[in-house]
Structure formats: C-alpha cells, structure tokens
N, C-alpha and C. Protein backbone atom coordinates (compact mmCIF):
# COMPACT_ATOMS: atom_id res chain seq x y z
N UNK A 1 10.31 6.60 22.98
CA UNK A 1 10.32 5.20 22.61
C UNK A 1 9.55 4.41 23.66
N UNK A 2 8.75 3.57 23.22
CA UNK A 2 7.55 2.47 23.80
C UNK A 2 7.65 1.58 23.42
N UNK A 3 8.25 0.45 24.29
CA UNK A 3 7.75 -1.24 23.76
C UNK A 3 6.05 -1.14 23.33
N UNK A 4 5.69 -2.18 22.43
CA UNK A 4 4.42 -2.36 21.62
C UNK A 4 3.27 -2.80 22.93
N UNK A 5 3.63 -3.71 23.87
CA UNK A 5 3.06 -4.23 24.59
C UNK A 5 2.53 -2.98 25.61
N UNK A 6 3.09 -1.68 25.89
CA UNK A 6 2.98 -0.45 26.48
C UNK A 6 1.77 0.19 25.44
N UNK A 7 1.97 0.37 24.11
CA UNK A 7 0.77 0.87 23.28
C UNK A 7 -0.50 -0.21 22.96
N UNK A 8 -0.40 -1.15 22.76
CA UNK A 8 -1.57 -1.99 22.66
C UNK A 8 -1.24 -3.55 23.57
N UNK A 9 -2.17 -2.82 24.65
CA UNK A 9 -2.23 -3.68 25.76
C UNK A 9 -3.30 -5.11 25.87
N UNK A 10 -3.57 -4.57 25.05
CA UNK A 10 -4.84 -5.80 24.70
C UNK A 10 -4.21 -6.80 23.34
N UNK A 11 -3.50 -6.59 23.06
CA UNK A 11 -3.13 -7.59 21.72
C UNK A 11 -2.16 -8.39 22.36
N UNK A 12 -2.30 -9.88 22.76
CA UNK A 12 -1.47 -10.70 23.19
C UNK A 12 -0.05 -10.93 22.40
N UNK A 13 -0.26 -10.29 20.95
CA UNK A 13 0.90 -11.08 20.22
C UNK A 13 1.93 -9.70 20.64
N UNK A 14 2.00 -8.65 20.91
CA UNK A 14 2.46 -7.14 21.24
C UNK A 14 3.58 -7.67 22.54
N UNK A 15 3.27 -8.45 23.77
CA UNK A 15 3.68 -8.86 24.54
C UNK A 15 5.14 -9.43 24.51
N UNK A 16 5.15 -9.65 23.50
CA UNK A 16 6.35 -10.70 23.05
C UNK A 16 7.68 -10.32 22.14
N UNK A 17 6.72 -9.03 22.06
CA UNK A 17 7.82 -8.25 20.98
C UNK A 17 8.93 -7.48 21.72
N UNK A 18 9.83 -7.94 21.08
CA UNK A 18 11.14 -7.35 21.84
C UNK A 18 12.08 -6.34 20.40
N UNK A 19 12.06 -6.37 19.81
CA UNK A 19 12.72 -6.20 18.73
C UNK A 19 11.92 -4.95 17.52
N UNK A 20 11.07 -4.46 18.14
CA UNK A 20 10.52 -3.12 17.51
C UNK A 20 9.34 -2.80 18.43
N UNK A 21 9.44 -0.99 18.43
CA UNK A 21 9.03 -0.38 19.11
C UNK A 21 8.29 0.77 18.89
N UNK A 22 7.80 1.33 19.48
CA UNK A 22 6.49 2.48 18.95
C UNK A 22 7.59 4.21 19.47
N UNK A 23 7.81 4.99 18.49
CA UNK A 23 8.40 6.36 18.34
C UNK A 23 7.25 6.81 18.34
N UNK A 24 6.92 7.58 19.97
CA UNK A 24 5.65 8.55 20.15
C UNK A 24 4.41 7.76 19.51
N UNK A 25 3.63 8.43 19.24
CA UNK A 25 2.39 7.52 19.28
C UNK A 25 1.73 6.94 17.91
N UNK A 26 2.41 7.51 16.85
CA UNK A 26 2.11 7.10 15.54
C UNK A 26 3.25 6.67 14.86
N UNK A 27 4.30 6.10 14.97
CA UNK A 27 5.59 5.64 14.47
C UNK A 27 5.71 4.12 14.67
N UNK A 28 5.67 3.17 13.82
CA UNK A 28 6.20 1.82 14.40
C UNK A 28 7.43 1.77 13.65
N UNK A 29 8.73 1.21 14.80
CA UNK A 29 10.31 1.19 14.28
C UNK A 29 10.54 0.17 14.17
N UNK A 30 10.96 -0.86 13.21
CA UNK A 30 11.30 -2.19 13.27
C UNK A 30 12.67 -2.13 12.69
N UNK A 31 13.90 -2.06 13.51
CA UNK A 31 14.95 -2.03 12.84
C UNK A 31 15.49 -3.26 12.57
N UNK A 32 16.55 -3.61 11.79
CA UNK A 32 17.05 -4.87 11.18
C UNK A 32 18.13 -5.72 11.90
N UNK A 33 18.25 -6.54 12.45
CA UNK A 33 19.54 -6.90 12.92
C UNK A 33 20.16 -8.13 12.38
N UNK A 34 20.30 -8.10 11.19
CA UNK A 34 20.92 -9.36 10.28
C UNK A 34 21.58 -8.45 9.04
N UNK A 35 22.67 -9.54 8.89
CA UNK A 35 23.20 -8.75 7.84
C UNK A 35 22.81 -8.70 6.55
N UNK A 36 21.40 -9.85 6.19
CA UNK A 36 20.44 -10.01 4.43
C UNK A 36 20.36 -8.95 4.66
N UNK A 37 19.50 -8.37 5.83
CA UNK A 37 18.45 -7.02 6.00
C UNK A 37 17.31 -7.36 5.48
N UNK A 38 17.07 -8.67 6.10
CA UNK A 38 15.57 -8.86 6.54
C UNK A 38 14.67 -8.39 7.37
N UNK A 39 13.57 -7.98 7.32
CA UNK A 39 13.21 -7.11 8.33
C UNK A 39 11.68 -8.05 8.90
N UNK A 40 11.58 -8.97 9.76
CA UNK A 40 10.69 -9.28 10.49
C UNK A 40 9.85 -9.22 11.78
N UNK A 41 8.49 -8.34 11.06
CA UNK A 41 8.17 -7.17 11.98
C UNK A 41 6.55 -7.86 11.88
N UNK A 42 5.91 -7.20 13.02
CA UNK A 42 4.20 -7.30 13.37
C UNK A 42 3.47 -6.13 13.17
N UNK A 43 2.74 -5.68 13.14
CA UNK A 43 1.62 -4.56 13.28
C UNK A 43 0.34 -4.90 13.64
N UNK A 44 0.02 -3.91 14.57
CA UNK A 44 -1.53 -4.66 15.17
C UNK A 44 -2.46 -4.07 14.47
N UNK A 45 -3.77 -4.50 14.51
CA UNK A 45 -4.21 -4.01 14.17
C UNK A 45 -5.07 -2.84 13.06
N UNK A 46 -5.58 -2.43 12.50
CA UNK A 46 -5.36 -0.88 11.83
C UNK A 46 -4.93 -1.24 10.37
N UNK A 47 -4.81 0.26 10.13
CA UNK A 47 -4.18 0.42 9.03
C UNK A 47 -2.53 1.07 9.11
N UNK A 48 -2.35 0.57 8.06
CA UNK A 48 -0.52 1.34 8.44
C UNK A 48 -0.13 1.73 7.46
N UNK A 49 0.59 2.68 6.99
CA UNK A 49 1.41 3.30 5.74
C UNK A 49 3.06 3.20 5.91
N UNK A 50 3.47 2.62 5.34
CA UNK A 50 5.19 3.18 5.07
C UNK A 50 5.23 4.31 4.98
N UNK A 51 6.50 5.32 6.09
CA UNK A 51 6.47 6.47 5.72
C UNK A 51 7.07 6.69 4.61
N UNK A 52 8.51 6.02 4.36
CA UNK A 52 8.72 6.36 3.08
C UNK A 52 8.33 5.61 1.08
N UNK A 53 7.02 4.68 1.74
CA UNK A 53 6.91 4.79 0.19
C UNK A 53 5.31 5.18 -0.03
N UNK A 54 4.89 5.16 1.31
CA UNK A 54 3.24 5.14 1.27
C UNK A 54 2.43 4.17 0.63
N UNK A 55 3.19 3.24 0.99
CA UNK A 55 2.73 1.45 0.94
C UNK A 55 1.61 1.86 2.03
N UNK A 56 -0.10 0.95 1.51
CA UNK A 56 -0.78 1.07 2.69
C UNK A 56 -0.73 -1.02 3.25
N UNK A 57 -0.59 -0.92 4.26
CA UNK A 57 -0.75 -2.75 4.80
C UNK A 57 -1.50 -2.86 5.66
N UNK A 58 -2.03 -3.55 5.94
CA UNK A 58 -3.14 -4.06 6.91
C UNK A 58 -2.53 -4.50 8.16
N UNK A 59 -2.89 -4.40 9.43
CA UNK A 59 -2.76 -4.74 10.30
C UNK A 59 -3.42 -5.82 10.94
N UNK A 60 -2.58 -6.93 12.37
CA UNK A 60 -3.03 -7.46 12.72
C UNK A 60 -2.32 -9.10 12.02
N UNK A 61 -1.05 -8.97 11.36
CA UNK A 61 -0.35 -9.86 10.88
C UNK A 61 1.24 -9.41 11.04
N UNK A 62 1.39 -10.22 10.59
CA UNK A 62 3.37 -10.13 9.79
C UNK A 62 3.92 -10.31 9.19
N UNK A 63 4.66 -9.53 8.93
CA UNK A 63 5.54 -8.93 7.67
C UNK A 63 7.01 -9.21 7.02
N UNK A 64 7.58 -9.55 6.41
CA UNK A 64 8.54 -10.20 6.07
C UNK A 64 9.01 -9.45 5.00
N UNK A 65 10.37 -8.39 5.14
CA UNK A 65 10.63 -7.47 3.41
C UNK A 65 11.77 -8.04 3.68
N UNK A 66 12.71 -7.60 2.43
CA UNK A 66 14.17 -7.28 2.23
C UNK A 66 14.39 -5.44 2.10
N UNK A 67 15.01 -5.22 2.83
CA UNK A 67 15.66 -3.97 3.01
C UNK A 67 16.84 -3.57 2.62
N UNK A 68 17.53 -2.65 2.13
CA UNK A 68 18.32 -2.24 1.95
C UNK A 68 19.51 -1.59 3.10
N UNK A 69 20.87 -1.30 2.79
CA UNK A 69 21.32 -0.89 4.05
C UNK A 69 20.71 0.53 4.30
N UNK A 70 20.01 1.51 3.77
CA UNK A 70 19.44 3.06 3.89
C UNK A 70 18.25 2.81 4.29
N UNK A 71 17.54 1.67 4.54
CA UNK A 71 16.15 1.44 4.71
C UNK A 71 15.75 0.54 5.82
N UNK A 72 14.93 1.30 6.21
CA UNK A 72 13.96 0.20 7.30
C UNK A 72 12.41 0.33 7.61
N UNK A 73 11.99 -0.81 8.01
CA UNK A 73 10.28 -0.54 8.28
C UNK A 73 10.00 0.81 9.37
N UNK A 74 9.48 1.79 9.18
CA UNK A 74 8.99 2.74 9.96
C UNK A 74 7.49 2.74 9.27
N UNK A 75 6.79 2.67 10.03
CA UNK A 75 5.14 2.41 9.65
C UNK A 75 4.37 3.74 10.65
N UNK A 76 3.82 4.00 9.63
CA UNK A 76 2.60 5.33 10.64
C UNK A 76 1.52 4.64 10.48
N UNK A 77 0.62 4.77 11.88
CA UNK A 77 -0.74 4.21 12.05
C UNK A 77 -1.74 4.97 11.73
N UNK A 78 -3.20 4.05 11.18
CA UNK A 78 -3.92 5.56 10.72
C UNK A 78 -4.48 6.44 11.77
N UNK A 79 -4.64 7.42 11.21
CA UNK A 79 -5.22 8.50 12.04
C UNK A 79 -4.16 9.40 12.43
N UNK A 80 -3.10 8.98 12.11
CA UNK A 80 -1.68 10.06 12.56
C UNK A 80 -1.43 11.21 11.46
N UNK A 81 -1.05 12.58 12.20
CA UNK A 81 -0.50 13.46 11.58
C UNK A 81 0.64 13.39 11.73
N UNK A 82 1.47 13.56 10.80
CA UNK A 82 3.60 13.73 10.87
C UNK A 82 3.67 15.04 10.37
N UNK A 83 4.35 16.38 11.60
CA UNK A 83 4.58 17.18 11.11
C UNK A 83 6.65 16.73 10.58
N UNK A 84 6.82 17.15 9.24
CA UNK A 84 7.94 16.71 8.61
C UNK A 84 8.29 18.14 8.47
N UNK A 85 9.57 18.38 8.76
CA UNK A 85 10.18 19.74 9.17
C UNK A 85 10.84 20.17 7.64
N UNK A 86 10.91 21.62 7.52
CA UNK A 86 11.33 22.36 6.60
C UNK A 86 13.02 21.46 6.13
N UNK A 87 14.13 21.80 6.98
CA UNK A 87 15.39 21.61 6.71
C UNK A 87 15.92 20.75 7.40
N UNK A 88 17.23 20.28 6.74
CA UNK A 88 17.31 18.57 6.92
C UNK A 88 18.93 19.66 7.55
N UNK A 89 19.36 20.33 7.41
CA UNK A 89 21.07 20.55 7.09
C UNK A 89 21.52 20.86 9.23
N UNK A 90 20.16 21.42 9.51
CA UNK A 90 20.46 21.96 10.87
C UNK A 90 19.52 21.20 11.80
N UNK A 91 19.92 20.69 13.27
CA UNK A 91 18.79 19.99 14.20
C UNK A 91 18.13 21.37 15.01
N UNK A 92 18.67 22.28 15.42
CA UNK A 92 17.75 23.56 15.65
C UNK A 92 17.90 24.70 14.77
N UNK A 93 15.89 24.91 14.34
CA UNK A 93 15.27 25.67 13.33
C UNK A 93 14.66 26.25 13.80
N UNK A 94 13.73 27.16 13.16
CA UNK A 94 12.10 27.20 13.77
C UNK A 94 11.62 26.34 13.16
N UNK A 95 11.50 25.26 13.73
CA UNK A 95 10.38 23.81 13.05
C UNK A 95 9.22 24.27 12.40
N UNK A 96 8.13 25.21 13.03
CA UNK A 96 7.12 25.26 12.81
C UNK A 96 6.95 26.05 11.32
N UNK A 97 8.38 26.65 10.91
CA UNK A 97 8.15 27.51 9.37
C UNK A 97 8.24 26.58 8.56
N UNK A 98 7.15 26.67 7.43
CA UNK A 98 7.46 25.86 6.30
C UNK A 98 7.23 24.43 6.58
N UNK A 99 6.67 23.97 7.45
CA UNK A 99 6.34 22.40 8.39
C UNK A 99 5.50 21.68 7.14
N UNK A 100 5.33 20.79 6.94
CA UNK A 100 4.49 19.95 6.33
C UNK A 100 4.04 18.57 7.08
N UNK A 101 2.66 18.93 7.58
CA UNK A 101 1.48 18.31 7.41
C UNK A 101 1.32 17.11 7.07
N UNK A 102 1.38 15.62 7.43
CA UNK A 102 1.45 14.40 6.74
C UNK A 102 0.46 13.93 7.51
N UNK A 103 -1.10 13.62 6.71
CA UNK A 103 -1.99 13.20 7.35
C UNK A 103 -2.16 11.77 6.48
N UNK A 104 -2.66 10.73 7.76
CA UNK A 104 -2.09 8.94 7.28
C UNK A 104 -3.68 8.70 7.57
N UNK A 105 -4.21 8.08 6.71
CA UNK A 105 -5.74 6.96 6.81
C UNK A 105 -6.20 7.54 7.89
N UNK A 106 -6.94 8.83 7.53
CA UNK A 106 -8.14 9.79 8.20
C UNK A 106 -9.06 8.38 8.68
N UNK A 107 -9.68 8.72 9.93
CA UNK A 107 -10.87 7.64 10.74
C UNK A 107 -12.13 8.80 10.29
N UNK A 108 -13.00 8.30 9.74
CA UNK A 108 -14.11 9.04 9.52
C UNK A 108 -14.56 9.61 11.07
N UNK A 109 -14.69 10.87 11.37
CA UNK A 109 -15.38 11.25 12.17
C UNK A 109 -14.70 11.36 13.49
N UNK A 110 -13.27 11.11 13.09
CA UNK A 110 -12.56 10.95 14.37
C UNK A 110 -11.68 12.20 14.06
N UNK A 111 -11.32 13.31 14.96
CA UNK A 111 -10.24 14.30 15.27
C UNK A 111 -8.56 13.67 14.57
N UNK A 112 -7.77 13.51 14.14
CA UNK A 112 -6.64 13.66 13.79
C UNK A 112 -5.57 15.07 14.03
N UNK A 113 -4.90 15.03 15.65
CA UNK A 113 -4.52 15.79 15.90
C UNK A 113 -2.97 15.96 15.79
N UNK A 114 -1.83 17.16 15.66
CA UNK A 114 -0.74 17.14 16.29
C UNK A 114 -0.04 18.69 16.35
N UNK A 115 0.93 18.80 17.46
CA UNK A 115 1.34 20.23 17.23
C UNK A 115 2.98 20.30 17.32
N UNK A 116 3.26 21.44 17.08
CA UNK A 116 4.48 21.68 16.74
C UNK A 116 5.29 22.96 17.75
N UNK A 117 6.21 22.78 18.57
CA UNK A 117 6.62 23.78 19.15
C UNK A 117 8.30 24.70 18.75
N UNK A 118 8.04 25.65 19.04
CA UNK A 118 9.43 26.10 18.13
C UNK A 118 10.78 25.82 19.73
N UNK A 119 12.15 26.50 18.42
CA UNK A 119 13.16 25.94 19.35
C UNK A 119 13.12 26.38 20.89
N UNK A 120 12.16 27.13 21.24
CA UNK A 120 12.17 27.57 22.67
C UNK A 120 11.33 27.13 23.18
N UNK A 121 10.65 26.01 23.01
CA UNK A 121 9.80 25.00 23.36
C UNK A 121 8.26 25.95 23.91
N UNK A 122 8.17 26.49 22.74
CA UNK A 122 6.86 27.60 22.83
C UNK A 122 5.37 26.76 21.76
N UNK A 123 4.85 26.78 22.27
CA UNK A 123 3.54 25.84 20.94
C UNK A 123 3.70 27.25 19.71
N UNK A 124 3.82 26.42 18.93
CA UNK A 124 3.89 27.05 17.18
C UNK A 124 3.22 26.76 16.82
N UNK A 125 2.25 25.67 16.58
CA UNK A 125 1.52 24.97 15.74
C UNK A 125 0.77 24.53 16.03
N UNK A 126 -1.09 24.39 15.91
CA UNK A 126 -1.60 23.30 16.59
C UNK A 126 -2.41 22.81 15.75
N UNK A 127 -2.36 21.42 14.92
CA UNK A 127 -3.49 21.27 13.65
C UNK A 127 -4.18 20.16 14.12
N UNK A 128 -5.55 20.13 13.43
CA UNK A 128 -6.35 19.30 13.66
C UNK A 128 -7.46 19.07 12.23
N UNK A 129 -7.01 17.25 12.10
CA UNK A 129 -7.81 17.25 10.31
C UNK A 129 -8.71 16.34 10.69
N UNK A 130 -9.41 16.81 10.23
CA UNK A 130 -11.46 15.73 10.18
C UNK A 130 -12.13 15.15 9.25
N UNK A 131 -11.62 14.16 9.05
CA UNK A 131 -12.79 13.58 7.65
C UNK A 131 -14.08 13.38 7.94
N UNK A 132 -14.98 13.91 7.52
CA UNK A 132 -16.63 13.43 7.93
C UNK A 132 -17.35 13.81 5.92
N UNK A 133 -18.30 12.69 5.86
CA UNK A 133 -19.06 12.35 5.00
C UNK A 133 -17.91 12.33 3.71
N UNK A 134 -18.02 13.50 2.85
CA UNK A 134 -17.42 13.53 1.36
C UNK A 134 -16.58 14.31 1.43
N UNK A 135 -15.87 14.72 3.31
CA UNK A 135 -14.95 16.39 3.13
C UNK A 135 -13.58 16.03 4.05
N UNK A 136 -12.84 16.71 3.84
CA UNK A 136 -11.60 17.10 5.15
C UNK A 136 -11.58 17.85 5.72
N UNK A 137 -11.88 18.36 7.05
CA UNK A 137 -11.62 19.97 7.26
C UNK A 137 -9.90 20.14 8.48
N UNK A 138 -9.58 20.68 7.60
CA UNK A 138 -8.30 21.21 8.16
C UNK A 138 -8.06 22.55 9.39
N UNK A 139 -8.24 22.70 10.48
CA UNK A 139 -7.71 23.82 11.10
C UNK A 139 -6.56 23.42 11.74
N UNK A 140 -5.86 24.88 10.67
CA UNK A 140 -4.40 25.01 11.63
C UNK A 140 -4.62 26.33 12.61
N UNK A 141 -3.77 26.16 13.58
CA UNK A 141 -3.76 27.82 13.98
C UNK A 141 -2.00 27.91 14.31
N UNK A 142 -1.47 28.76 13.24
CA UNK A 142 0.06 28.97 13.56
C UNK A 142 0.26 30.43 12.37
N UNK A 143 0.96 31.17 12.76
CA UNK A 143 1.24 32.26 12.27
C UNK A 143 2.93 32.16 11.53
N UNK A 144 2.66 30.64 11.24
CA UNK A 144 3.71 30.51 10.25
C UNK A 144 3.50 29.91 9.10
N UNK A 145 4.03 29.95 7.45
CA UNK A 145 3.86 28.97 6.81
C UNK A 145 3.78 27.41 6.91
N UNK A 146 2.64 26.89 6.23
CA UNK A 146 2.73 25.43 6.04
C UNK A 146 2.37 24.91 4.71
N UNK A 147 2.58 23.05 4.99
CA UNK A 147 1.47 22.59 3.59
C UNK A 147 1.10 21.50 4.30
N UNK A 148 -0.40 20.82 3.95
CA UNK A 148 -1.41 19.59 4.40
C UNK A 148 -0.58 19.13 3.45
N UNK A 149 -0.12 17.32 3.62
CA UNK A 149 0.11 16.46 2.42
C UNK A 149 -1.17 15.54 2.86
N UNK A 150 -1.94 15.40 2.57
CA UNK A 150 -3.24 14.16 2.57
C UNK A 150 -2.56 12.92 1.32
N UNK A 151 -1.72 11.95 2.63
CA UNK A 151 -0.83 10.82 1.95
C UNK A 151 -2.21 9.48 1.74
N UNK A 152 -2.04 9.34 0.20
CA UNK A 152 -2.85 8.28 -0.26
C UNK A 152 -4.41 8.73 -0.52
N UNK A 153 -4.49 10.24 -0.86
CA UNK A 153 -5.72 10.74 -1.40
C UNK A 153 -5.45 11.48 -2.32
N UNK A 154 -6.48 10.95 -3.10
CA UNK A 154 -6.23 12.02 -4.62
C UNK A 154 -7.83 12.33 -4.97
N UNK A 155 -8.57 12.27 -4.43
CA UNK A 155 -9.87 12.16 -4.77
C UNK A 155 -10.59 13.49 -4.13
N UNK A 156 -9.13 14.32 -4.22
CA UNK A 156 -10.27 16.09 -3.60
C UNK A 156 -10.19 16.84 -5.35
N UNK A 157 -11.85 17.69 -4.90
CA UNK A 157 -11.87 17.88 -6.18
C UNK A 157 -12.12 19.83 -6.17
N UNK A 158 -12.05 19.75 -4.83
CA UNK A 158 -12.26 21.28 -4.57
C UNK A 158 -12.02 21.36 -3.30
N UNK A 159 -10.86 22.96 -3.14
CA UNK A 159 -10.59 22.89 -1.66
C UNK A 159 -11.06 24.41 -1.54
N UNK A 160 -11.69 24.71 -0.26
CA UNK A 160 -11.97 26.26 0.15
C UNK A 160 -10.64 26.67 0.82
N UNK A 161 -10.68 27.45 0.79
CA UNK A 161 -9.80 28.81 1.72
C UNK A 161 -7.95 28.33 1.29
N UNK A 162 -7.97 27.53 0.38
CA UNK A 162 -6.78 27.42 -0.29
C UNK A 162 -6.44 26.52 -1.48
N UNK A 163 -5.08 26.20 -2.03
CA UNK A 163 -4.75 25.66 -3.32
C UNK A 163 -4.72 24.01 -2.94
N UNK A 164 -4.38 23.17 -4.17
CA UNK A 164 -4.37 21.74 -3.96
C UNK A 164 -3.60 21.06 -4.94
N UNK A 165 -2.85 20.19 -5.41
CA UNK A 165 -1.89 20.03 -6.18
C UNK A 165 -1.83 17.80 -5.98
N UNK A 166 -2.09 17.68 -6.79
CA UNK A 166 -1.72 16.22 -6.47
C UNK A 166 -0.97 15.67 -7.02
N UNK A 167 -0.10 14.98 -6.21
CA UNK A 167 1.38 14.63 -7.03
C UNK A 167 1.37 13.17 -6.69
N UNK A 168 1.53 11.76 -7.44
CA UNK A 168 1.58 10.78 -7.09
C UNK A 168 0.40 10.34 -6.65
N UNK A 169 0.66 10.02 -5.47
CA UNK A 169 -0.67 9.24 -4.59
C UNK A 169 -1.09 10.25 -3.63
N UNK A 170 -0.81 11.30 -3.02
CA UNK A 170 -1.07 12.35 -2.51
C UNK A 170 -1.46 13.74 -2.72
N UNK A 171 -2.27 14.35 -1.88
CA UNK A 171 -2.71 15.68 -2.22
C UNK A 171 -2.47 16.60 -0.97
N UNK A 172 -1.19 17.86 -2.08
CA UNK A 172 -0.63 18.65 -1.18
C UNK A 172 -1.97 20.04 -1.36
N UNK A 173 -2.12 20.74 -0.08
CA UNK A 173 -2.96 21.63 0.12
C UNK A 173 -2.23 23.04 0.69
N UNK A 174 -1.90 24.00 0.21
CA UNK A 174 -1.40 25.17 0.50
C UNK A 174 -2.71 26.09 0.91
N UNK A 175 -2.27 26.81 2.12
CA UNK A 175 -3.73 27.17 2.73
C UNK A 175 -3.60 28.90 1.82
N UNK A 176 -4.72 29.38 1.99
CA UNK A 176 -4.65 31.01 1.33
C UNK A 176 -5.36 31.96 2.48
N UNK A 177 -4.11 32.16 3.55
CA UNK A 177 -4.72 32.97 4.34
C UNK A 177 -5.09 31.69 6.04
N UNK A 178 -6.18 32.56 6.61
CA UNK A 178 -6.49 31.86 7.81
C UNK A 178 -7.87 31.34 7.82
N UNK A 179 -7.61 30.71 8.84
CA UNK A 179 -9.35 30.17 9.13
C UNK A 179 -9.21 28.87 8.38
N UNK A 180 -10.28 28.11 8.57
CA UNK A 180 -10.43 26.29 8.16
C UNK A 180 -9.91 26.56 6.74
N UNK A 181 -9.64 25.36 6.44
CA UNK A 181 -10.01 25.18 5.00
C UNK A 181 -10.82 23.58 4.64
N UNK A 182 -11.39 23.36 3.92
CA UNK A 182 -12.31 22.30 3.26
C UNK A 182 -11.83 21.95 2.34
N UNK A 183 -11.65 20.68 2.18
CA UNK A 183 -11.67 20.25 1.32
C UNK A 183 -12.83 18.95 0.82
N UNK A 184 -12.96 19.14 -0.55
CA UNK A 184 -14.29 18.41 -1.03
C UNK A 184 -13.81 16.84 -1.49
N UNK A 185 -14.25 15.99 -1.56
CA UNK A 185 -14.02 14.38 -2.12
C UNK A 185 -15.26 14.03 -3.00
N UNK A 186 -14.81 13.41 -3.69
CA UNK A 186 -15.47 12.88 -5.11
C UNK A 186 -16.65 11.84 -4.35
C-alpha cells in the first residue's frame, strides 16, 4: 500500500489525497466511508479499467458512483498485468497453476510486465505482453498452466502458438505448448 502522492509525484491534485491509495503498482483502492456508499475518488491521469466490470474511464478527473455494500472502486491502470489466481477457497496454493493473465489498455510499444512466485516464494511465472502495430505478443515462461484474458479486446482475429475465445468484452487466449504466442488485430 502507497499513498497516491508516493506514485504520481508530479500531479499536484495526488498530494491531497488521503482517503485512497495505490495496491502495488497497478491497483487504485478507493474505499467508502459513508453509510449511502458513495464513493468519491480521483484518478490521474491515463487510462483506467474497473476491475470488476471493465468499465474503461479516463483519467485526470473525478469520480462520483453509488456502491453497493459488496462493492468498491478498485481501478487498474493501463499497461498493467493482474495475475488472478486459480482458487478462491484456500490463501496458500501453487498460485502460479492455472493463473490467469489480466492484461488492462496495452501502451503501444511499451513492455507490459508481471510475475508470479509459488508458495515458497520461488519465481513461477514471468510474463511479458507487447502490443506493437496490428499484434500482441505474449511470452510467458512458466512450466505451469495458464490463460491471457486481453480485458476490453475483441478485435484478435488470429492467434499463433495457441487458442482464443471471446467472451463479452474480452479475449481469453489458451497457449498450445511453449514459446511466444501472437496474436493478430483487425
């Protein structure tokens, strides 16, 4: 956990924020402290996604929802990968089996990195996704199952070295085997 003013040091309005905070480096937490469950929150900058509805919002303003008591603003910034773990029932797993991949508003040409270590705090996982021109290229290197979710793209129309499935607003990518995989955009 990071006050905002610690991650973007240059945005004067970040300074002032007391009341939501940055979870590692792609998470913004704005929790609620009223009983409507109003949630009045900032974001700098960027682009941002709701993790849980994959709302995309613009950054560099503020935000004003009604929330529910099960709900709150958690915003991923773009360029972030969320590895989202297999099983919800136990807090130690092997994280890295069965992991899914949550890649948020790819930066053309920019690296999108993150990794995953298992319960013996050993690196399991290390992925890295690249959007450049009309493609994605995905390398994982982990000798465990996974899946890419590419949240808020539906516009692949051919993937190499594995399957692709688009459900909603996203496109899940099951790899076939090792080595990169590609994926193509319309």
């Amino acid at each position: 956990m990071r006050s905002m003013v610690m991650e973007y040091t240059s945005d004067p309005t970040c300074a002032y924020l007391d009341k939501q905070y940055m979870l590692g480096d792609s998470l913004l937490v704005a929790p609620i402290f009223n009983d409507e469950g109003i949630a009045h929150y900032y974001l700098p900058e960027g682009r941002w996604t709701d993790f849980f509805t994959s709302e995309l919002k613009s950054g560099g303003r503020w935000y004003k929802e009604k929330h529910s008591y099960q709900s709150i603003p958690l915003m991923v910034k773009e360029g972030s990968i969320i590895a989202v773990g297999a099983k919800n029932e136990d807090a130690v797993y092997d994280y890295a089996e069965n992991v899914t991949l949550r890649a948020y508003e790819l930066i053309e040409n920019i690296p999108s990195t993150t990794v995953v270590y298992d319960k013996d705090t050993t690196l399991a996982l290390n992925a890295e996704i690249t959007k450049k021109d009309k493609s994605i290229q995905v390398d994982v290197k982990s000798s465990k199952n996974y899946t890419v979710e590419l949240v808020n793209v539906t516009d692949v129309t051919h993937v190499e070295n594995g399957d692709f499935q688009v459900k909603d607003n996203s496109t899940f990518i099951t790899p076939r085997g090792k080595g990169t995989i590609i994926c193509s955009l319309k």
